[in-house]
N, C-alpha and C. Protein backbone atom coordinates (compact mmCIF):
# COMPACT_ATOMS: atom_id res chain seq x y z
N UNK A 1 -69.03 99.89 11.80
CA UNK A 1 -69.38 100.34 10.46
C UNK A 1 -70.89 100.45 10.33
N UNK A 2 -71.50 101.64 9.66
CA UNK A 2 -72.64 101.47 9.64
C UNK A 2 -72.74 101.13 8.03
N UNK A 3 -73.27 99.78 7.84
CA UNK A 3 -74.04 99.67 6.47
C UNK A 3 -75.36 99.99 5.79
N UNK A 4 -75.11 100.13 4.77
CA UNK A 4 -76.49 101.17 4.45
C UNK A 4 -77.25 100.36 3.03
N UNK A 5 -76.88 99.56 2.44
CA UNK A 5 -76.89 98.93 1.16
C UNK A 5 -77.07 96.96 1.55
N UNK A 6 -78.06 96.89 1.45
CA UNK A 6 -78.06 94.90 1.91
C UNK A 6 -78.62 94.45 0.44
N UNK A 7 -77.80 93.54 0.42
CA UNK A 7 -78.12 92.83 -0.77
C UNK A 7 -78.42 91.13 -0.29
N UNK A 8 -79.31 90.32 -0.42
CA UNK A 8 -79.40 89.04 -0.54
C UNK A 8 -79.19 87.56 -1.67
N UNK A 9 -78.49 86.71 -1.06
CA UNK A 9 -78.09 85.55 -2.51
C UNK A 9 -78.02 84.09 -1.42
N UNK A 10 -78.39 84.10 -2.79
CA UNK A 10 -77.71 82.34 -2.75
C UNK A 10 -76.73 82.11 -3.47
N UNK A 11 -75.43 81.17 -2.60
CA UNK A 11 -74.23 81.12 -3.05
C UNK A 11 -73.48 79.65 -2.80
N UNK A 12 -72.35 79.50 -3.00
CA UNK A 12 -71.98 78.32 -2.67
C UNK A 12 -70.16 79.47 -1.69
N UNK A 13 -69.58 78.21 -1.32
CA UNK A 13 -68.73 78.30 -0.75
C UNK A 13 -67.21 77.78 -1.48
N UNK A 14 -66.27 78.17 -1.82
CA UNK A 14 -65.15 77.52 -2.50
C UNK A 14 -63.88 77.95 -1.95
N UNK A 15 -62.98 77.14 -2.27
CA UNK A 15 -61.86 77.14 -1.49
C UNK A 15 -60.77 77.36 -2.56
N UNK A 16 -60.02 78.45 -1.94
CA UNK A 16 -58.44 78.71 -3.26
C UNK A 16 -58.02 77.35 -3.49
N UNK A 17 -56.99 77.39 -4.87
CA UNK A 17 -56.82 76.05 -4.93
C UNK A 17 -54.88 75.78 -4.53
N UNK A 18 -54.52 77.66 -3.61
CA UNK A 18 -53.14 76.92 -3.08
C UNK A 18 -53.28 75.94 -1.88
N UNK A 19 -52.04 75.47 -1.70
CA UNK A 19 -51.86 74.67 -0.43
C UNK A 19 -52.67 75.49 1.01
N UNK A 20 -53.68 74.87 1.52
CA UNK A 20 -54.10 75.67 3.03
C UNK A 20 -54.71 76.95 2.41
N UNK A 21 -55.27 76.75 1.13
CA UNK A 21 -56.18 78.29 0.78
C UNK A 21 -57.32 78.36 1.25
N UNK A 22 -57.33 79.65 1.48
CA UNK A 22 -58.30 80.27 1.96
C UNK A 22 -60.01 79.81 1.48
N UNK A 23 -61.27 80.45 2.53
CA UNK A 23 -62.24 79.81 1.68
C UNK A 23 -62.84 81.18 1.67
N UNK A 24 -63.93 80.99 0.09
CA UNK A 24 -64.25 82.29 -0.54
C UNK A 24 -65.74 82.03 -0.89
N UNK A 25 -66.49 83.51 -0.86
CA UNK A 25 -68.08 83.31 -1.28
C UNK A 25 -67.81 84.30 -2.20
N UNK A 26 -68.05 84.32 -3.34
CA UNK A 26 -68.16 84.91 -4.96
C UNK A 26 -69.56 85.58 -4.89
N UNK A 27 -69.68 87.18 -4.30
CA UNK A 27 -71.17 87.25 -5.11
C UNK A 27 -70.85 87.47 -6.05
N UNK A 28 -72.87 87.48 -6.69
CA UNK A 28 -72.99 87.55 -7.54
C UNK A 28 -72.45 88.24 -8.37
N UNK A 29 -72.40 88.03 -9.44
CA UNK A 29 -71.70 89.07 -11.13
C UNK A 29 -72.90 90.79 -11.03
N UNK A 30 -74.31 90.36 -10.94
CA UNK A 30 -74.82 91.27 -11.31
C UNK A 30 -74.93 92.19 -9.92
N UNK A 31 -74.97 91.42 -8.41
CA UNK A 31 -74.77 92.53 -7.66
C UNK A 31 -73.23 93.16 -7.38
N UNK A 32 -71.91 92.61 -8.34
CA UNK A 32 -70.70 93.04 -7.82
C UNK A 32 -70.49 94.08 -8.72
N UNK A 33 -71.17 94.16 -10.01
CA UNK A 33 -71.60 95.04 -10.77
C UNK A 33 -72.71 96.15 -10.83
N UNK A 34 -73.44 96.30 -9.77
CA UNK A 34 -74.48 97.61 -8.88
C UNK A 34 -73.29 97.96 -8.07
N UNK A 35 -72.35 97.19 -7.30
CA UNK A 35 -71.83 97.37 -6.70
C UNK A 35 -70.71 98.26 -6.88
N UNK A 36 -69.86 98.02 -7.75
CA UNK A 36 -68.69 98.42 -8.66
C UNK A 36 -68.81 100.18 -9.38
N UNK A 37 -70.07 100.05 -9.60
CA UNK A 37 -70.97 101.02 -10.50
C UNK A 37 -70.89 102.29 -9.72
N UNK A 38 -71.59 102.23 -8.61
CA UNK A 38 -72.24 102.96 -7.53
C UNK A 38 -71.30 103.24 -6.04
N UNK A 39 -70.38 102.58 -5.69
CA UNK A 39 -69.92 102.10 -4.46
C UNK A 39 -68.10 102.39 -4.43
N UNK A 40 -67.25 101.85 -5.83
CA UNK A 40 -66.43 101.91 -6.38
C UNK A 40 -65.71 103.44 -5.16
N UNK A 41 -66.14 104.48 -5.16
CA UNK A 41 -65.00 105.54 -4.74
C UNK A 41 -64.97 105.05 -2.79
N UNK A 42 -65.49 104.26 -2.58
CA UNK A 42 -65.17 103.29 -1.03
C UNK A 42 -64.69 102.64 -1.12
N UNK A 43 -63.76 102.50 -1.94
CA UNK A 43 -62.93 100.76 -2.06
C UNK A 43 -61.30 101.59 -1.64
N UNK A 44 -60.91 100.55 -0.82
CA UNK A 44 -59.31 101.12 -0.47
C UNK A 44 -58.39 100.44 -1.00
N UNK A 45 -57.48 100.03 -0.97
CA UNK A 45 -56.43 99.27 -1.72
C UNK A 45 -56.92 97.88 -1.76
N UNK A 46 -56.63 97.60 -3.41
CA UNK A 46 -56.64 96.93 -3.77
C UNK A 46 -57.99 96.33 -4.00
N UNK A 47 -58.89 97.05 -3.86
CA UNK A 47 -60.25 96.96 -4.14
C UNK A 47 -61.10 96.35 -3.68
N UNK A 48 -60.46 96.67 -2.08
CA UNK A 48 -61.21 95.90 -0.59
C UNK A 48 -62.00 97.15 -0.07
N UNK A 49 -63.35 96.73 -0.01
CA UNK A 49 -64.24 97.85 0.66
C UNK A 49 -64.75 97.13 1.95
N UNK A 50 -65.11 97.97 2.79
CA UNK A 50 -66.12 97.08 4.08
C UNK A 50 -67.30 97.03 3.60
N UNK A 51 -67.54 95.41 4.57
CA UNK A 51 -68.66 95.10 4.27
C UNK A 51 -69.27 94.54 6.00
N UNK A 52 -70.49 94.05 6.00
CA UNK A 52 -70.85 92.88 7.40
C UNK A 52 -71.95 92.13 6.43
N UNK A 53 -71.51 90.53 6.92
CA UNK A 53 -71.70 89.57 6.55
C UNK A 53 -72.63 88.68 7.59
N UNK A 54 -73.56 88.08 6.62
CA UNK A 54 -74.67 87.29 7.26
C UNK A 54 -74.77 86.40 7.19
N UNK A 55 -75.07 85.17 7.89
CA UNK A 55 -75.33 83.74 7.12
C UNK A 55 -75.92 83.16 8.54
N UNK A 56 -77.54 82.83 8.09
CA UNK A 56 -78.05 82.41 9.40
C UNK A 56 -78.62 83.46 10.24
N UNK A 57 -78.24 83.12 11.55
CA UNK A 57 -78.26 84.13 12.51
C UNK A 57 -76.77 84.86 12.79
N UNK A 58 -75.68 84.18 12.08
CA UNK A 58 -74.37 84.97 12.34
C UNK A 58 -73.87 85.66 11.49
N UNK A 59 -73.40 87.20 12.07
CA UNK A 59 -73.50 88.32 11.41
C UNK A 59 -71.95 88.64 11.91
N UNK A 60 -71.32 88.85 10.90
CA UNK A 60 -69.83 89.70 11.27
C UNK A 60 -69.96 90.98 10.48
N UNK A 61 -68.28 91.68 10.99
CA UNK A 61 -67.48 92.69 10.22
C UNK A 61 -66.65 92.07 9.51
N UNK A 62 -66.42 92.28 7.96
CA UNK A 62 -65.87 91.67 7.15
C UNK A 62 -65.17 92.87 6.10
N UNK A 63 -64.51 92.38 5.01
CA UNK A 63 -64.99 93.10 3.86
C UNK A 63 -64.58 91.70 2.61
N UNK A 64 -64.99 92.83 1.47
CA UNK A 64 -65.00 92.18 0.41
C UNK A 64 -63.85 92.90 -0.41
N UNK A 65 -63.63 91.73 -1.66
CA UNK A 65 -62.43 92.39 -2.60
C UNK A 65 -62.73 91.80 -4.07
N UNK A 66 -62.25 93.24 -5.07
CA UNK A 66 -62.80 93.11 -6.28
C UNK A 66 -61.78 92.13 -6.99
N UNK A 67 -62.00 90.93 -7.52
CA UNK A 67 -61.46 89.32 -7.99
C UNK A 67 -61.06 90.56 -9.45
N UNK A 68 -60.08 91.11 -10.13
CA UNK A 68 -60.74 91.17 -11.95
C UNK A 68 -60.48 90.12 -12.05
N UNK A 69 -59.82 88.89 -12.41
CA UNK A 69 -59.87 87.83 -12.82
C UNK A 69 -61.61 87.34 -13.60
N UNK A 70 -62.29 87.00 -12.08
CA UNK A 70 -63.26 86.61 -11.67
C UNK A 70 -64.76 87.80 -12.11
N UNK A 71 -64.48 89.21 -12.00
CA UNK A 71 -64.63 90.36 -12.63
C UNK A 71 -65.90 90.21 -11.37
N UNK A 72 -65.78 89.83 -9.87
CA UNK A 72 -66.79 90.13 -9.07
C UNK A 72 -65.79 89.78 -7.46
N UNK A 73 -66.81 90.47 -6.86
CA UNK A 73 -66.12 90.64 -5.31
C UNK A 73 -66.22 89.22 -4.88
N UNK A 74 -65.49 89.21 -3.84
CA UNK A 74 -65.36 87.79 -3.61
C UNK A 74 -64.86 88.43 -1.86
N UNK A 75 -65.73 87.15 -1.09
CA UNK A 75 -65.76 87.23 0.43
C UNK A 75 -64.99 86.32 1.18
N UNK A 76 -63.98 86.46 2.17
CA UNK A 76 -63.47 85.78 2.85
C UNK A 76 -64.21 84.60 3.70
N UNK A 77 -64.39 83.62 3.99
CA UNK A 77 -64.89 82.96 4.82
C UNK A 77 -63.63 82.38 6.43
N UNK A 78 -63.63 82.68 7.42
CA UNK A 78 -63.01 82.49 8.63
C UNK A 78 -63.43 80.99 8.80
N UNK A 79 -62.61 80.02 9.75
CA UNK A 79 -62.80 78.88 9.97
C UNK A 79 -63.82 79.44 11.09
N UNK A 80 -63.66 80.44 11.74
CA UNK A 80 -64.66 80.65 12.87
C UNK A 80 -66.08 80.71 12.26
N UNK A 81 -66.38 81.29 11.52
CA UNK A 81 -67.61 81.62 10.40
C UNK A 81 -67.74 80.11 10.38
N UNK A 82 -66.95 79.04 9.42
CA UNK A 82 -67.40 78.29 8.69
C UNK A 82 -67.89 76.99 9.97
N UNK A 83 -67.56 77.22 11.00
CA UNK A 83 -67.51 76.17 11.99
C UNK A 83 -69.09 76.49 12.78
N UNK A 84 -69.01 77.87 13.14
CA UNK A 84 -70.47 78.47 13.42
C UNK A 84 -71.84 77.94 12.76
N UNK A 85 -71.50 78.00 11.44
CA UNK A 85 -72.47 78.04 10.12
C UNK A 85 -72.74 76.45 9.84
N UNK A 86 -71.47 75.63 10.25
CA UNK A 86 -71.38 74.80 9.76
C UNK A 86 -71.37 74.43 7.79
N UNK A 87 -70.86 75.19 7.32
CA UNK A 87 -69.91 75.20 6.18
C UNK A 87 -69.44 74.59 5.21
N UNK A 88 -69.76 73.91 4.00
CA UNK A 88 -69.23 72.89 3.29
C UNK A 88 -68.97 73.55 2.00
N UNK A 89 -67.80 73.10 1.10
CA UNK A 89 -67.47 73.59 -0.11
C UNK A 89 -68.51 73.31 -1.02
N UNK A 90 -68.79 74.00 -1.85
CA UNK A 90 -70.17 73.56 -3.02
C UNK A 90 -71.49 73.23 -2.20
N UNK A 91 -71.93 73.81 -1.50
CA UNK A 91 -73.17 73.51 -0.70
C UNK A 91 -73.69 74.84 -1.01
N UNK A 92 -75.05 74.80 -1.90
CA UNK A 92 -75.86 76.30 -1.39
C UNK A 92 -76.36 76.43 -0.20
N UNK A 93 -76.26 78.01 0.37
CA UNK A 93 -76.49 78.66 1.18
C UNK A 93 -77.17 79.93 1.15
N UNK A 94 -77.78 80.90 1.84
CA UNK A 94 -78.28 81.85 1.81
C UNK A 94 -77.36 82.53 2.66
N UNK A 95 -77.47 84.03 1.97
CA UNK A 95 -76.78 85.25 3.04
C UNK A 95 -76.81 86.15 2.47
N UNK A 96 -76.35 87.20 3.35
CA UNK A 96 -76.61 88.63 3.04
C UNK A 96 -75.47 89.58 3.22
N UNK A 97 -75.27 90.51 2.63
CA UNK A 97 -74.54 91.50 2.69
C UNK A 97 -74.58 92.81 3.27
N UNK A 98 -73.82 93.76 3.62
CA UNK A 98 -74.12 95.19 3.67
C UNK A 98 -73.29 95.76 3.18
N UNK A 99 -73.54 96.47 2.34
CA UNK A 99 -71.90 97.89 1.79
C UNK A 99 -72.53 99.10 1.75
């Protein structure tokens, strides 16, 4: 994928609250909203667009998906990611995006 759009945050890390849920990075409201705005006719079902994901020096292929609940995209985190990164729920972090 070539990304063309990087956005930078600070975020925390959170975990669904089913049994064995998944863990999630929430950007921000105001960049899921540049995002939403501008980006919106790239989103495929269910309002998963690609993205590549940064944190550190480790960089994947990912994507993101639009939460309405939450009314902002929200990022998968892999145990592989979180083990790399070394990873904790509610811990700020820095990272970056591309869409």
């Amino acid at each position: 994928m070539q990304a063309k759009i990087k956005y930078e945050f600070t975020t925390k890390m959170w975990q669904h609250n089913a049994p064995g849920g998944w863990y999630f990075v929430s950007l921000p409201k105001t960049i899921s909203k540049e995002i939403r705005e501008h980006l919106k006719w790239q989103e495929e079902g269910w309002g998963r667009m690609k993205a590549v994901a940064k944190i550190g020096v480790v960089e994947w292929d990912t994507a993101i998906w639009f939460d309405t609940k939450a009314d902002t995209y929200i990022l998968p985190i892999k145990a592989e990611i979180r083990k790399k990164t070394n990873l904790k729920v509610d811990h700020n972090f820095q990272m970056q995006v591309w869409v």
